[in-house]
Protein backbone atom coordinates (compact mmCIF):
# COMPACT_ATOMS: atom_id res chain seq x y z
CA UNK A 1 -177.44 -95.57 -23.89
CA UNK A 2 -175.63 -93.58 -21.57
CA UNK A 3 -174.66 -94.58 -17.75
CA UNK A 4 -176.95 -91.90 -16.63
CA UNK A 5 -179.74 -93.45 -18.18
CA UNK A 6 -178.94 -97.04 -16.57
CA UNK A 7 -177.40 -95.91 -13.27
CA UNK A 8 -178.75 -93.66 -10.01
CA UNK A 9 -175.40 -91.60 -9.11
CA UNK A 10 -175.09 -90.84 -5.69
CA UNK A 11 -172.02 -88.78 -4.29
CA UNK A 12 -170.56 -89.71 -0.82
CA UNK A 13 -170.01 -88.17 2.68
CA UNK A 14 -168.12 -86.32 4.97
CA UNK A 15 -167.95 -86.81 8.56
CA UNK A 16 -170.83 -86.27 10.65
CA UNK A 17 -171.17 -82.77 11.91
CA UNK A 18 -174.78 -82.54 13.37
CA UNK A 19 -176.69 -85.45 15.34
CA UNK A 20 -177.76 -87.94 15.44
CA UNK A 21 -174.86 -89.51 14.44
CA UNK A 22 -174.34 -93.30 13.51
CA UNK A 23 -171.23 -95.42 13.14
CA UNK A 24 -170.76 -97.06 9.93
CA UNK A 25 -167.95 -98.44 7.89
CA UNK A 26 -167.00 -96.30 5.04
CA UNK A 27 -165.69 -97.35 1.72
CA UNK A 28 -162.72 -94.71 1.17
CA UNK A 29 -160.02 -94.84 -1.59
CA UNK A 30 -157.38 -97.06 -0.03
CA UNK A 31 -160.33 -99.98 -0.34
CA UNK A 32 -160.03 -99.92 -3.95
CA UNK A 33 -157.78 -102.70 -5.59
CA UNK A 34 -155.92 -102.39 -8.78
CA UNK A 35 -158.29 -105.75 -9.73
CA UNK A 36 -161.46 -103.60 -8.98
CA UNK A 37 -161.75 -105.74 -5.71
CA UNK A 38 -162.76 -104.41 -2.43
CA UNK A 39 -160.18 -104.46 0.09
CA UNK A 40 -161.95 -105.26 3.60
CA UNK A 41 -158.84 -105.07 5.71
CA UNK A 42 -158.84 -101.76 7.22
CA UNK A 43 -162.52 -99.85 6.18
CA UNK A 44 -162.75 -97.13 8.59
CA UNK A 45 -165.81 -96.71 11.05
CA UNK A 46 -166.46 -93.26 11.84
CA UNK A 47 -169.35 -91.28 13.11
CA UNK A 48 -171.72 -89.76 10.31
CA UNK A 49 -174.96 -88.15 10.34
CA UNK A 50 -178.14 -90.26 10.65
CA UNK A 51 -179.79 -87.93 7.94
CA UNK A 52 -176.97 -87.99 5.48
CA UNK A 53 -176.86 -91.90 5.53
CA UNK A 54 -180.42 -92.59 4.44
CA UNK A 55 -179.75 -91.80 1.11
CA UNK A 56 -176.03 -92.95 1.32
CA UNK A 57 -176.66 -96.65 2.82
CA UNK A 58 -174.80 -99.09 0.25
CA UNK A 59 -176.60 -102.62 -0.66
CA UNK A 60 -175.32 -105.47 -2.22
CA UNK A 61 -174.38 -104.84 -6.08
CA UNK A 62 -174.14 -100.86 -5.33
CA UNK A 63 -170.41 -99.92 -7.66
CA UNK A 64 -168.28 -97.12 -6.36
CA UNK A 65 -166.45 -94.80 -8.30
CA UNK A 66 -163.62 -93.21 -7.31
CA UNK A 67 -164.06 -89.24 -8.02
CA UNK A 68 -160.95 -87.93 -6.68
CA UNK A 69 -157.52 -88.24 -5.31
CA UNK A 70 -154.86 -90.81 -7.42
CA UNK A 71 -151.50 -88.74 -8.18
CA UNK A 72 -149.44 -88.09 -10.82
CA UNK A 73 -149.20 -91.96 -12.04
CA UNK A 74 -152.30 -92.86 -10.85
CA UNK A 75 -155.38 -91.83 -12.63
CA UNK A 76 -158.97 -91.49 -11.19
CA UNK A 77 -161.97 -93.49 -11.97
CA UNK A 78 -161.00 -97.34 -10.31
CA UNK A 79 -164.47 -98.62 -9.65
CA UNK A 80 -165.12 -101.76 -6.89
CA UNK A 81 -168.09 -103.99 -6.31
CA UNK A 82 -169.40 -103.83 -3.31
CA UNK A 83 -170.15 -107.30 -2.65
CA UNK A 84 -170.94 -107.46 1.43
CA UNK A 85 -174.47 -109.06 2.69
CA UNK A 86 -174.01 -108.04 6.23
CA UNK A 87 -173.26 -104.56 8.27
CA UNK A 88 -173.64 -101.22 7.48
CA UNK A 89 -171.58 -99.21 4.95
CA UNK A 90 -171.48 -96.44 3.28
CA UNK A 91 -168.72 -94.06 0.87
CA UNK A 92 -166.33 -91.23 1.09
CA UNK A 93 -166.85 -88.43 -0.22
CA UNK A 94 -163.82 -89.07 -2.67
CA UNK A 95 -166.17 -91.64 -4.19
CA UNK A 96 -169.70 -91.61 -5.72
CA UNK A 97 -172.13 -94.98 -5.76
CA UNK A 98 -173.49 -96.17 -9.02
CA UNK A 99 -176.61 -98.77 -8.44
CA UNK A 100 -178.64 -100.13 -11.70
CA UNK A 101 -182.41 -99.51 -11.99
CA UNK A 102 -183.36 -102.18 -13.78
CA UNK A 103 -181.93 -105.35 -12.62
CA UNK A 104 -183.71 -107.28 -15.57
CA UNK A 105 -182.09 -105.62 -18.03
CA UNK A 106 -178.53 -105.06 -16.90
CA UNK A 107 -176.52 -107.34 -14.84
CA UNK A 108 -174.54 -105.65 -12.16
CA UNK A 109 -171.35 -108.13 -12.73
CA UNK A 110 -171.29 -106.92 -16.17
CA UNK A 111 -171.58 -103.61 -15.51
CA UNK A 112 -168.77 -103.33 -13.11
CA UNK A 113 -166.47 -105.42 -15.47
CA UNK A 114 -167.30 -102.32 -18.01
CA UNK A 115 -166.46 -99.99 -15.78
CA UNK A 116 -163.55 -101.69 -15.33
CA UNK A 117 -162.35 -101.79 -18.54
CA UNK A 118 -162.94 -98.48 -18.93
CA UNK A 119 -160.26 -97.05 -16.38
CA UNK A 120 -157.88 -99.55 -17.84
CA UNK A 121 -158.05 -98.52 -21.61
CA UNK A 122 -157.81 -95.35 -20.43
CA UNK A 123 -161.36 -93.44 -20.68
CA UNK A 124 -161.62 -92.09 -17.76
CA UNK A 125 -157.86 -90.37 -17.69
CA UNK A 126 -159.57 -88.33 -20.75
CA UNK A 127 -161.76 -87.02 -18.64
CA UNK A 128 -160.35 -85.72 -15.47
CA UNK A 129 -158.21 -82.90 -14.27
CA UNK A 130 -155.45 -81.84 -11.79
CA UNK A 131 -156.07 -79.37 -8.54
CA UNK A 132 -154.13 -79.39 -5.12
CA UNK A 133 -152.40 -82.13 -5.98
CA UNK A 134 -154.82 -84.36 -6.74
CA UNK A 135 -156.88 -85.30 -9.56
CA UNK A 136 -160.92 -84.92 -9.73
CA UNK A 137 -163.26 -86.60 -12.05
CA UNK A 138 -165.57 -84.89 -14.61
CA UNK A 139 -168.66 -86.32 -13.04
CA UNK A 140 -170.81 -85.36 -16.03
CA UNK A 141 -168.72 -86.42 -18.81
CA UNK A 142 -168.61 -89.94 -16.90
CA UNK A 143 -172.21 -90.11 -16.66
CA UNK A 144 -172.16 -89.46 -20.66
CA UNK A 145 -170.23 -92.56 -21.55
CA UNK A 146 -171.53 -94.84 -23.65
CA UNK A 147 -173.27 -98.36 -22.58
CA UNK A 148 -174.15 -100.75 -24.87
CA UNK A 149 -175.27 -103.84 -23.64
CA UNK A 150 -176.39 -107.10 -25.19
CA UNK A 151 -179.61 -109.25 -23.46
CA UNK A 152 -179.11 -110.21 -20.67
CA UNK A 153 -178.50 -113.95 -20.76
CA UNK A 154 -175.39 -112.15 -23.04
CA UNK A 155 -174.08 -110.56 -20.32
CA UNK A 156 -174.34 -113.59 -18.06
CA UNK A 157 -172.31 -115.63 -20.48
CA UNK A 158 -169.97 -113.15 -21.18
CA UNK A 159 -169.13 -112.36 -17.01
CA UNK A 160 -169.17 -116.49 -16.43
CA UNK A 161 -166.07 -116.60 -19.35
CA UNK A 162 -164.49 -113.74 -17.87
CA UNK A 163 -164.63 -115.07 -14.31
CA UNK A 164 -163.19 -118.59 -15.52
CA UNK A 165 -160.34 -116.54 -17.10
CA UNK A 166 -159.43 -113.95 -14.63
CA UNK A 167 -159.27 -116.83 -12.13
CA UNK A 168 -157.15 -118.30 -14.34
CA UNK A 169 -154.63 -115.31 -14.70
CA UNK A 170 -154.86 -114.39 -11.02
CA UNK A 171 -153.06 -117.76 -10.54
CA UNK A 172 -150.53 -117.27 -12.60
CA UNK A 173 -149.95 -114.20 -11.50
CA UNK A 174 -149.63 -115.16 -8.02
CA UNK A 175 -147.46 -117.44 -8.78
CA UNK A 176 -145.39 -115.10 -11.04
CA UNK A 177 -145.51 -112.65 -7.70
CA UNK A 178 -144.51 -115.19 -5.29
CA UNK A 179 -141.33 -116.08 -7.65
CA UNK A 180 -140.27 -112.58 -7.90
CA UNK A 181 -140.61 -112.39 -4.13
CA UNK A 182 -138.56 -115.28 -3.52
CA UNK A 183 -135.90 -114.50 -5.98
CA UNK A 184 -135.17 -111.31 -4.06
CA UNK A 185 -135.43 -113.02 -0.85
CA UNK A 186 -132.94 -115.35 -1.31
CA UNK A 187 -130.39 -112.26 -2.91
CA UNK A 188 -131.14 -110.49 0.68
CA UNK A 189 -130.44 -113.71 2.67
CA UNK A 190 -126.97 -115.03 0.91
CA UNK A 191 -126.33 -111.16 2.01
CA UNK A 192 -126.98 -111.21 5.13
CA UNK A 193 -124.68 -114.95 5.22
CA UNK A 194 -122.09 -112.74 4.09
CA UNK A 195 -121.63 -110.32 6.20
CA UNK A 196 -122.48 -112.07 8.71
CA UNK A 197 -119.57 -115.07 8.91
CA UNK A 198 -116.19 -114.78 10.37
CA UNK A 199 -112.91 -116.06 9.32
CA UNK A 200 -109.31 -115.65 9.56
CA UNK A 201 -108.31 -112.32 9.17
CA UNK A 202 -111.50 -110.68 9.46
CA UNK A 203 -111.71 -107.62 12.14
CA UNK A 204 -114.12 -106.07 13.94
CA UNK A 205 -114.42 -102.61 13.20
CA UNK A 206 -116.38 -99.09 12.32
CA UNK A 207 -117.25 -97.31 9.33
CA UNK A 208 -115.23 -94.39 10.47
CA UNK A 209 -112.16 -96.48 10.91
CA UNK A 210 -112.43 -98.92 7.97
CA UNK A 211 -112.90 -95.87 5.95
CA UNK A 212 -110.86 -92.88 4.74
CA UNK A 213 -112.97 -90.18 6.91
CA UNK A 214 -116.79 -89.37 6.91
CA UNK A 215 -118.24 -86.00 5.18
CA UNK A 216 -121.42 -84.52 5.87
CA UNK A 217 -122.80 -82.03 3.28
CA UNK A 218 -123.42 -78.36 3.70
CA UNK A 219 -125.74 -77.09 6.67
CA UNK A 220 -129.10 -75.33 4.59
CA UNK A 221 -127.56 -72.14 6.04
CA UNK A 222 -124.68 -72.21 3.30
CA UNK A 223 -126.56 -72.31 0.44
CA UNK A 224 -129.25 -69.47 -0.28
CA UNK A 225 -131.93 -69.15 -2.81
CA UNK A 226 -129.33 -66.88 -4.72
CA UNK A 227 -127.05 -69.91 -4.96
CA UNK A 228 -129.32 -72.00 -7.35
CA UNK A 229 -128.79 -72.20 -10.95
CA UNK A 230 -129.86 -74.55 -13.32
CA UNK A 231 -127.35 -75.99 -15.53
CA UNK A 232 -124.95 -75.44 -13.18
CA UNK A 233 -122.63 -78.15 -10.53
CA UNK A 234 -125.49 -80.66 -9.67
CA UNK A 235 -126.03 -81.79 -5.64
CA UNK A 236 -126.30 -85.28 -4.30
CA UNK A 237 -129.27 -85.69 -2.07
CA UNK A 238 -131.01 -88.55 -0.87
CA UNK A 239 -133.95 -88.61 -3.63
CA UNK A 240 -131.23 -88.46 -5.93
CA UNK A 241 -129.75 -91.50 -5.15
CA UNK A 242 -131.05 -94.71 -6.93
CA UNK A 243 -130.37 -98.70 -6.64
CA UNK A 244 -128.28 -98.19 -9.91
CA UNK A 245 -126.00 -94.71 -9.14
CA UNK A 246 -127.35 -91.09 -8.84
CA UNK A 247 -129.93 -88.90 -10.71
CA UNK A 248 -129.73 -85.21 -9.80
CA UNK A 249 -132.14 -82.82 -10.30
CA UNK A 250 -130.91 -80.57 -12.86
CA UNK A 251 -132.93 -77.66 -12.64
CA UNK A 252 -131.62 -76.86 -9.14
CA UNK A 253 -127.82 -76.99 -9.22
CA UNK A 254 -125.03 -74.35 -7.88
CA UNK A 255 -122.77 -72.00 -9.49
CA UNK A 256 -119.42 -72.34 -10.21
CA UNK A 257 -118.78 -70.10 -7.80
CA UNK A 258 -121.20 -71.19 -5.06
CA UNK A 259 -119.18 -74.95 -5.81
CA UNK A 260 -115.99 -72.90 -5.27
CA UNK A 261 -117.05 -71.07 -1.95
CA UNK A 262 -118.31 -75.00 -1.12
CA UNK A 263 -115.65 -76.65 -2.10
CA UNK A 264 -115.04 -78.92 1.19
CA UNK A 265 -117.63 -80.45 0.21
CA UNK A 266 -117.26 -81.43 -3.56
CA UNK A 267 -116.91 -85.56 -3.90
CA UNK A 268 -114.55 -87.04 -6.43
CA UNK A 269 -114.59 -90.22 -7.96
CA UNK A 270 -114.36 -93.44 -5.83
CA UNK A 271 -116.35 -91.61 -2.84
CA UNK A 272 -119.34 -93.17 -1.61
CA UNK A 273 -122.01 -91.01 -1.11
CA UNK A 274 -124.52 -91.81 1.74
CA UNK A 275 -128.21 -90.54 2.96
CA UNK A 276 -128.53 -89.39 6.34
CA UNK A 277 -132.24 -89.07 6.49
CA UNK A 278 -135.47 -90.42 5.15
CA UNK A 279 -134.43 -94.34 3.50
CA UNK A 280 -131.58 -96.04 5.27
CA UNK A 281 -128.71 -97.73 3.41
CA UNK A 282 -129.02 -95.29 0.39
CA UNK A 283 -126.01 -95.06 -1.03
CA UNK A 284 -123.66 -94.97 -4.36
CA UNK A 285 -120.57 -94.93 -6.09
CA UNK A 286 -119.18 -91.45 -7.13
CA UNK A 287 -117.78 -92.26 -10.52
CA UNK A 288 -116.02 -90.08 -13.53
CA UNK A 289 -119.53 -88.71 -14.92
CA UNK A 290 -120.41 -87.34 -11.08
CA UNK A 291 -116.65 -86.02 -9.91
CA UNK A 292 -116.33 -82.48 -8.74
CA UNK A 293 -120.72 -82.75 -7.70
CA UNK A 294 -121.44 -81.48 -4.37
CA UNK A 295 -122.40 -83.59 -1.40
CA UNK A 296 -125.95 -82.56 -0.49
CA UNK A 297 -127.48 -81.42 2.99
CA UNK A 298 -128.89 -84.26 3.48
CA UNK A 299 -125.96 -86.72 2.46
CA UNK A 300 -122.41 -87.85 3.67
CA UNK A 301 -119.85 -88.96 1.79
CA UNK A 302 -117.35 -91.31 2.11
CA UNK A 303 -113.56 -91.31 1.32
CA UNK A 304 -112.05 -94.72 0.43
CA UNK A 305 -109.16 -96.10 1.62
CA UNK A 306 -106.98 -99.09 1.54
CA UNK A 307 -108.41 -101.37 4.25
CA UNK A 308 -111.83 -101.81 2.33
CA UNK A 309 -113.10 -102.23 -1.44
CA UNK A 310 -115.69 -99.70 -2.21
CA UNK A 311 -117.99 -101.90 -3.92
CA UNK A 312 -117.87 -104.35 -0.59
CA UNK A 313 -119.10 -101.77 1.39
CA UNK A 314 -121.76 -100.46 -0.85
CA UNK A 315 -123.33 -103.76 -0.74
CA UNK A 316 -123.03 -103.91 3.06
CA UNK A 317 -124.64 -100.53 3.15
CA UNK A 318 -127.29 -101.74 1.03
CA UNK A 319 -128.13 -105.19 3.18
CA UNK A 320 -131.16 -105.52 4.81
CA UNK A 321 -129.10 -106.30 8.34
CA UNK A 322 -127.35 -102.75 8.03
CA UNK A 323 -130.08 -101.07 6.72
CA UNK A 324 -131.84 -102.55 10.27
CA UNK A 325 -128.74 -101.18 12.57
CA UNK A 326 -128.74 -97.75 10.42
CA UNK A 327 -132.47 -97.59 11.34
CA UNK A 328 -132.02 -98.30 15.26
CA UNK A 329 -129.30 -95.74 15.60
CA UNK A 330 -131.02 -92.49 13.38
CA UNK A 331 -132.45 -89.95 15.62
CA UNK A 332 -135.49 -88.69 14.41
CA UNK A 333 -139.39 -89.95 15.41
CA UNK A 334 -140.89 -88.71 11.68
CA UNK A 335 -137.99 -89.41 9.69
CA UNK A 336 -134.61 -90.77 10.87
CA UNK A 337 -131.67 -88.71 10.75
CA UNK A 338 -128.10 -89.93 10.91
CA UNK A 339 -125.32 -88.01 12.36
CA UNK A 340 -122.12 -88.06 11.44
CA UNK A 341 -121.09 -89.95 15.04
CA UNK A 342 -123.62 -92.19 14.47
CA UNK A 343 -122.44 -93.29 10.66
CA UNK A 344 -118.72 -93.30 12.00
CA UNK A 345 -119.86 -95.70 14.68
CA UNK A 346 -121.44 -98.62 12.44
CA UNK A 347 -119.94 -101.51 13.76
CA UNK A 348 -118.29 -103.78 10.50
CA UNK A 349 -116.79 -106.90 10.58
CA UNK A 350 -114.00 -106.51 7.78
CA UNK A 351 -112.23 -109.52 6.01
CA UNK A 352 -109.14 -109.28 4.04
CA UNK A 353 -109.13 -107.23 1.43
CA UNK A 354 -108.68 -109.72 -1.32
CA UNK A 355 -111.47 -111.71 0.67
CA UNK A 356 -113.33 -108.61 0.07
CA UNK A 357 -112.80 -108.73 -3.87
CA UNK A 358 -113.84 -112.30 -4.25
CA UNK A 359 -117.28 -111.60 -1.98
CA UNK A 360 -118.02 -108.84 -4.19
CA UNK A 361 -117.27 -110.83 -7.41
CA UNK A 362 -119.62 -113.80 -6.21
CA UNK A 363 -122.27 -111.54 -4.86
CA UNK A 364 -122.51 -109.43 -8.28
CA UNK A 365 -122.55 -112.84 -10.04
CA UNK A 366 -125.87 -113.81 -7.79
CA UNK A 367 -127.14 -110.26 -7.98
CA UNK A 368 -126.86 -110.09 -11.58
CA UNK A 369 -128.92 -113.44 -12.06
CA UNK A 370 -131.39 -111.83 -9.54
CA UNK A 371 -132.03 -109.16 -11.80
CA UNK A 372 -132.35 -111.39 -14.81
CA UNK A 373 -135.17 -113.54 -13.06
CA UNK A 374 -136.78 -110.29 -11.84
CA UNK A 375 -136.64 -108.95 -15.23
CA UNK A 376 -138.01 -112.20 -16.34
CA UNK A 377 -140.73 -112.31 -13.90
CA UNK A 378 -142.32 -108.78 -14.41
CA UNK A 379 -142.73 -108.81 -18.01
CA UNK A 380 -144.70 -111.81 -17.77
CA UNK A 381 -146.83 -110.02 -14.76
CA UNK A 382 -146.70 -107.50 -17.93
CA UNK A 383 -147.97 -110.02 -20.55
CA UNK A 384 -150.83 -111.10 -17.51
CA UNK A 385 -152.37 -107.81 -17.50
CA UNK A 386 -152.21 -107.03 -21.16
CA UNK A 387 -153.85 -110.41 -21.83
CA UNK A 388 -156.75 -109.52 -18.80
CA UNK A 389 -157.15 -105.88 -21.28
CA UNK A 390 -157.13 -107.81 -24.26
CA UNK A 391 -159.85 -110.03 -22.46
CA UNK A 392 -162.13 -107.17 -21.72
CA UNK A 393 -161.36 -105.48 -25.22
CA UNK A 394 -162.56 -108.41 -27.00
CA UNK A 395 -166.29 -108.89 -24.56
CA UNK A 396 -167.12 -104.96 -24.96
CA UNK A 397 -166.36 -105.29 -28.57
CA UNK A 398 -168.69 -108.57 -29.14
CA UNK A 399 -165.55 -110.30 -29.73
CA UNK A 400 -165.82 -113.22 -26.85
């Protein structure tokens, strides 16, 4: 059979625009789970039309579908149980409602444990396309899918085993969360120790001072549409900076010349180079590959010098503290902006620089065993969700 012939579809809606009206909670998109749990903790209530609900009321056992929206990562076609006794609800219009007609021959627990499976193997990315940015569902080649079910005491047994085992892997995967959590935690706080202790010889200073001189990038008035090459001298922006260095966007580089006419701004190796908007505390090390790339608009960059060890202060850039005091002194209510007073101004408490060598040497020791636990900890988050697939693979196949 096909879900159409098991399932009433029922598309959601939009915001009321003639009374009465009625205020419900709606179901929308960002109440879907990755689990295919509904997320209670912020359904909106809005005002809808009194008509326009009777047929869009959700009860107990009702499965929505979501229709449209995801990205380019995130397929379409999550599907949640709506599992709520109490209170009146209804669905986006981003989302359609799928209730079964016969409740004697299909089991709603089952059903939604299908659907479910079928956005995770994949199915319903076959089967959906891209527009304004988001992606939309083929309704009818959803309702065409396959569904074959076996009695229903089958599908009872089969939901009861999966239930035992998903609880059993949502443990462990908590637990496999809250260790990756805490491994990173305790990274951030022996940084913030760090920087935060005094000794003998230590000084309290600024970024300007500590540092060789502060560069901002070119004002968007320099460079013109004419400017842009691809192939040609990358720039350093802040998307383009990562936790592990710098990826430019190749396809919209500057001439030779352009570099040339620019060239006040070109880094060389050893320079830090920093964000000045959006993230704070993005920042990297310039090295051989990236000399002679051009500081960005929306970037600084940083010239070394002999009172501080570059790598030092890219991990005090990156802290959590100084990403905090970056983030109270950007202008900016949408997204902060740093100027290049402010930047100068960052109050640093310096040690020696062969203090300085050691802290990094110790710190890249912890960080590096950081990374080896996180590393550890996601593949088996990995392995947990591949085992859940394999789990559904083998009940929809009679396997379990």
């Amino acid at each position: 059979m096909t879900l159409d012939e098991v399932c009433d579809f029922t598309n959601g809606l939009w915001k009321g625009e003639k009374p009465p009206f009625l205020t419900i909670g709606v179901i929308r998109n960002t109440n879907f789970t990755k689990e295919g749990a509904l997320d209670s903790s912020d359904i909106a209530y809005i005002e809808v039309e009194a008509k326009k609900l009777e047929k869009r009321r959700l009860k107990f056992g009702d499965i929505i579908l979501e229709k449209s929206g995801g990205g380019p990562k995130q397929p379409v076609g999550r599907v949640v149980l709506f599992d709520k006794q109490d209170g009146d609800f209804s669905f986006s219009n981003f989302t359609a409602a799928l209730r079964v007609r016969d409740h004697g021959e299909v089991d709603l627990r089952y059903l939604h444990k299908f659907l479910h499976w079928t956005y995770l193997s994949g199915v319903t990315e076959r089967i959906q396309s891209h527009s304004t940015g988001i992606r939309n569902l083929n309704g009818d080649a959803y309702k065409a899918i396959a569904f074959n079910y076996p009695p229903l005491p089958e599908q009872q047994r089969i939901v009861a085993l999966l239930d035992d085992a998903f609880a059993g892997l949502a443990t462990a995967k908590s637990n496999a969360e809250r260790n990756l959590q805490n491994a990173r935690a305790i990274f951030e706080s022996h940084l913030q120790s760090v920087f935060s202790q005094r000794g003998e010889g230590w000084v309290d200073t600024t970024l300007g001072d500590a540092t060789g001189g502060i560069f901002t990038g070119p004002f968007g008035s320099l460079l013109h549409k004419s400017d842009y090459v691809e192939g040609g001298i990358p720039l350093v922006n802040p998307a383009h900076i990562t936790a592990t260095g710098i990826e430019p966007d190749l396809c919209k580089t500057v001439s030779v010349e352009t570099a040339t006419r620019l060239r006040s701004y070109i880094m060389s190796s050893g320079d830090i180079v920093i964000g000045r908007r959006g993230e704070m505390g993005r920042c990297a090390v310039v090295t051989e590959r990236e000399d002679g790339w051009l500081c960005g608009t929306g970037s600084f960059f940083v010239k070394p010098s002999s009172r501080c060890d570059t790598r030092y202060l890219v991990r005090y850039l990156r802290s959590e503290s100084c990403k905090s005091m970056l983030q109270e002194i950007a202008g900016g209510a949408v997204m902060p902006n740093l100027s290049n007073t402010d930047l100068g101004s960052l109050s640093i408490y310096l040690p020696p620089l062969d203090k300085q060598i050691v802290i990094v040497e110790h710190v890249d020791c912890l960080h590096a065993e950081t990374q080896r636990l996180t590393r550890l900890y996601e593949r088996k988050l990995a392995a947990l969700e591949e085992l859940k697939k394999s789990l559904l693979q083998q009940a929809f196949n009679g396997e379990l």
